[in-house]
Protein backbone atom coordinates (compact mmCIF):
# COMPACT_ATOMS: atom_id res chain seq x y z
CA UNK A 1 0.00 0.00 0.00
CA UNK A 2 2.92 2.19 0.41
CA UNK A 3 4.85 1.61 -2.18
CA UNK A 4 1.35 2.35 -4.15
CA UNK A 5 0.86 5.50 -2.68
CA UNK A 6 4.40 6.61 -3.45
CA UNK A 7 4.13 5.02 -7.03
CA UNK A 8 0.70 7.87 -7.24
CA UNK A 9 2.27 10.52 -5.67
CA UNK A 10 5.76 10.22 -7.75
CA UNK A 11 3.15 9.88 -10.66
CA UNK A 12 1.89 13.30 -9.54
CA UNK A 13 5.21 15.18 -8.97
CA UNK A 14 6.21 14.23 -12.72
CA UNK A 15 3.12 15.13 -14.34
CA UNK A 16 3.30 18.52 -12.73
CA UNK A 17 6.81 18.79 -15.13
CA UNK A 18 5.00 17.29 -18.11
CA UNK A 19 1.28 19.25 -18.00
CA UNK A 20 2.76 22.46 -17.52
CA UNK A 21 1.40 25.82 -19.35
CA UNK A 22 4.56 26.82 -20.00
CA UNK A 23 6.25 26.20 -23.66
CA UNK A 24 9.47 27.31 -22.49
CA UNK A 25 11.75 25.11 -23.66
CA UNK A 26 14.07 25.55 -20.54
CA UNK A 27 10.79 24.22 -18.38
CA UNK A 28 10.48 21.41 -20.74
CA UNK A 29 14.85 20.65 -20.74
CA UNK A 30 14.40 20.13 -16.99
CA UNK A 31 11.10 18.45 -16.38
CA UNK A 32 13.36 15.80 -18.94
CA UNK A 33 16.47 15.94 -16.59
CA UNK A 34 14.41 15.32 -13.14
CA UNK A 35 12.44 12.23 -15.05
CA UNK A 36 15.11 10.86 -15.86
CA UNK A 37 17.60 11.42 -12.77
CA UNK A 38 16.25 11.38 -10.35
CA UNK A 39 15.78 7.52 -8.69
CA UNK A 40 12.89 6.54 -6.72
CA UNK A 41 14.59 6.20 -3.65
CA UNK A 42 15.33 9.97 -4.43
CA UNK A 43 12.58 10.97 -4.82
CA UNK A 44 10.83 9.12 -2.04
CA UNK A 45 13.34 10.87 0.31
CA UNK A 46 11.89 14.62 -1.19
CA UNK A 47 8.68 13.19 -0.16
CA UNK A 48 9.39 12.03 3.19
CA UNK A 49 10.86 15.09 3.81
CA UNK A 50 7.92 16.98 2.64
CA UNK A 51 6.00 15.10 4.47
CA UNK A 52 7.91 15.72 8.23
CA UNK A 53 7.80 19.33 6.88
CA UNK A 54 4.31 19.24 6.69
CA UNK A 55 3.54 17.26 9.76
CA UNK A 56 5.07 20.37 11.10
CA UNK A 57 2.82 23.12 9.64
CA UNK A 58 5.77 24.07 7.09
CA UNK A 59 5.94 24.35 3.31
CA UNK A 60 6.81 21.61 1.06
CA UNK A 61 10.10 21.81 -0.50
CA UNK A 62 10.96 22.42 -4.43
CA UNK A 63 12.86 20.35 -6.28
CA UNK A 64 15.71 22.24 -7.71
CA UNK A 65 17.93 20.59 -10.80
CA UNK A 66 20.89 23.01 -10.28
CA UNK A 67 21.10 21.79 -6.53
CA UNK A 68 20.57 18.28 -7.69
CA UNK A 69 23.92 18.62 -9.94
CA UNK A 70 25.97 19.95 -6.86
CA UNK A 71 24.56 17.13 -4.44
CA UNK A 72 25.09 14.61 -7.13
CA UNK A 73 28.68 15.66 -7.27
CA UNK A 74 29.57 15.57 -3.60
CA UNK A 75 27.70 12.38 -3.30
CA UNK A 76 30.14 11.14 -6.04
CA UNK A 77 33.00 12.97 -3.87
CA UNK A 78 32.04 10.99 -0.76
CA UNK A 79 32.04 7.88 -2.65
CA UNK A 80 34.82 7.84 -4.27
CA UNK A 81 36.65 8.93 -0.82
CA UNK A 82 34.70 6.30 1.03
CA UNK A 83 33.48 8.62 3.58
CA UNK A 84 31.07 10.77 4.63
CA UNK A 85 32.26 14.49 5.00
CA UNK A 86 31.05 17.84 4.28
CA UNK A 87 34.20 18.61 2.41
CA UNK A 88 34.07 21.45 0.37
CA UNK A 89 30.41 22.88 1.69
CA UNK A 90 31.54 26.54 1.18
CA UNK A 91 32.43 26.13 -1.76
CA UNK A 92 29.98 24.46 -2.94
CA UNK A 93 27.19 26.27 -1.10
CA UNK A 94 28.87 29.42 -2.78
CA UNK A 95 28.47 28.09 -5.85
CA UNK A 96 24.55 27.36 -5.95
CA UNK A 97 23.97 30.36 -4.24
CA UNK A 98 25.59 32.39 -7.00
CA UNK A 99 23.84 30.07 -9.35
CA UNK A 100 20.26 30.49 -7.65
CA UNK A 101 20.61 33.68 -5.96
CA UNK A 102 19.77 31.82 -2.43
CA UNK A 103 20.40 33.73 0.26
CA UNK A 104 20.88 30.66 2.13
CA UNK A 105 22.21 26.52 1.81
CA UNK A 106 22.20 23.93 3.93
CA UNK A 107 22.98 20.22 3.52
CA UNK A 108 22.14 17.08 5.33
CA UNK A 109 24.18 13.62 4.90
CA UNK A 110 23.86 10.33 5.24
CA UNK A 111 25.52 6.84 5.05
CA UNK A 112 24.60 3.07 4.98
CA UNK A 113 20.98 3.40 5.31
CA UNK A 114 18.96 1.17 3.50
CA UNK A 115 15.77 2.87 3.20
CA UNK A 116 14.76 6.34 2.52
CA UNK A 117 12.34 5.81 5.62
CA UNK A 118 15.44 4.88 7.83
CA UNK A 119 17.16 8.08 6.39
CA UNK A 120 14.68 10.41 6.90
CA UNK A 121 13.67 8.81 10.39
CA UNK A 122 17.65 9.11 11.22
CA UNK A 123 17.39 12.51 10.34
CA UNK A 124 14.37 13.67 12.34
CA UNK A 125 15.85 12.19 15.89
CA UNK A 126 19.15 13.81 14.81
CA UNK A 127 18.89 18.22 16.26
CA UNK A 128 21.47 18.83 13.55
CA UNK A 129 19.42 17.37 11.06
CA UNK A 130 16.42 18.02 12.64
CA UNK A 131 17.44 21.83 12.35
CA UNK A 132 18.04 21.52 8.60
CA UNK A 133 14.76 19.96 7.72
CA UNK A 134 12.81 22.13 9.40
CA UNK A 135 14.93 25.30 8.12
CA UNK A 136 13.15 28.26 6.40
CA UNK A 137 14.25 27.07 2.73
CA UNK A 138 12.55 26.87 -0.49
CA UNK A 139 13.91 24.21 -2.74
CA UNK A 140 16.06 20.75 -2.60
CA UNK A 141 17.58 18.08 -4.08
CA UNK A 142 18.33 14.21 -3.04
CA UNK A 143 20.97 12.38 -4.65
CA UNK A 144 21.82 8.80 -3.24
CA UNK A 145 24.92 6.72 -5.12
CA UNK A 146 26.38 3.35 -3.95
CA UNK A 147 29.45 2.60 -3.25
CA UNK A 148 31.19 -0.85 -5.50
CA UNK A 149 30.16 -2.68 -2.42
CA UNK A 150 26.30 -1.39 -2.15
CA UNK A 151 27.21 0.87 0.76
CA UNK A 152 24.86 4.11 0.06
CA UNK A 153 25.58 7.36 0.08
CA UNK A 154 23.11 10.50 0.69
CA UNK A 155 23.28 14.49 0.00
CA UNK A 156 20.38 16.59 0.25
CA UNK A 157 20.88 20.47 -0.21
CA UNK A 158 18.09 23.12 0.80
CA UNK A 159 18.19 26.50 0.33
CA UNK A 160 16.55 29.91 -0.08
């Protein structure tokens, strides 16, 4: 039943991209990069996220495909190092916030999870992450990669 209602809800999120009254090409180019992206265990940890957001009378969070770039390249960083860090966070935070004009970036982490649900519920017992998720910020990006041996890696950026 879960997995169902994610499977609707995912089927939702992308048909927002895809039914939009826009004929911007530059809509279109990006609705194209999330599809095809952005995995399901992704994009089930946006919506848990957006869902603990909610639970807590704050806004659901934006996907953003510029801050899915820079998470998917620190989550390559972190694999390729073989541990979790937040090694270069100015710089990269500097960089999407030139990119974006946010005011503001944050970014949670995570390693060896298996689930998105152990992740997020991780997260939400953690203040430090706790802090982030609940942060006054506007749009995010997941990206998850595995290490040769399966061992998974998580960034998520926010910002404002």
């Amino acid at each position: 039943m879960k997995r169902m209602k994610f499977a609707v809800v995912r089927l939702l999120f992308l048909s927002v991209f895809f039914v939009s009254c826009s004929t911007s090409s530059t809509d279109e180019e990006e609705a194209f990069f999330v599809a095809s992206t952005a995995t399901d265990m992704e994009m089930e940890v946006l919506h848990l996220v957006n869902e603990y957001r909610l639970s807590k009378n704050l806004t659901a969070l934006e996907f953003n495909v510029t801050a899915y770039a820079y998470a998917t390249a620190h989550t390559n960083t972190m694999v390729k190092d073989g541990e979790i860090s937040h090694k270069d966070f100015e710089k990269r935070s500097s960089e999407l916030a030139m990119e974006t004009n946010a005011s503001h970036v944050a970014e949670n982490l995570g390693r060896r999870y298996i689930s998105a649900e152990a992740l997020v519920d991780a997260w939400s017992k953690s203040p430090t992450h706790q802090k982030v998720m609940e942060g006054n910020y506007d749009f995010t990006a997941v990206s998850i990669k595995s290490d040769p041996e399966g061992v998974l890696y998580f960034t998520q950026l926010f910002y404002r």
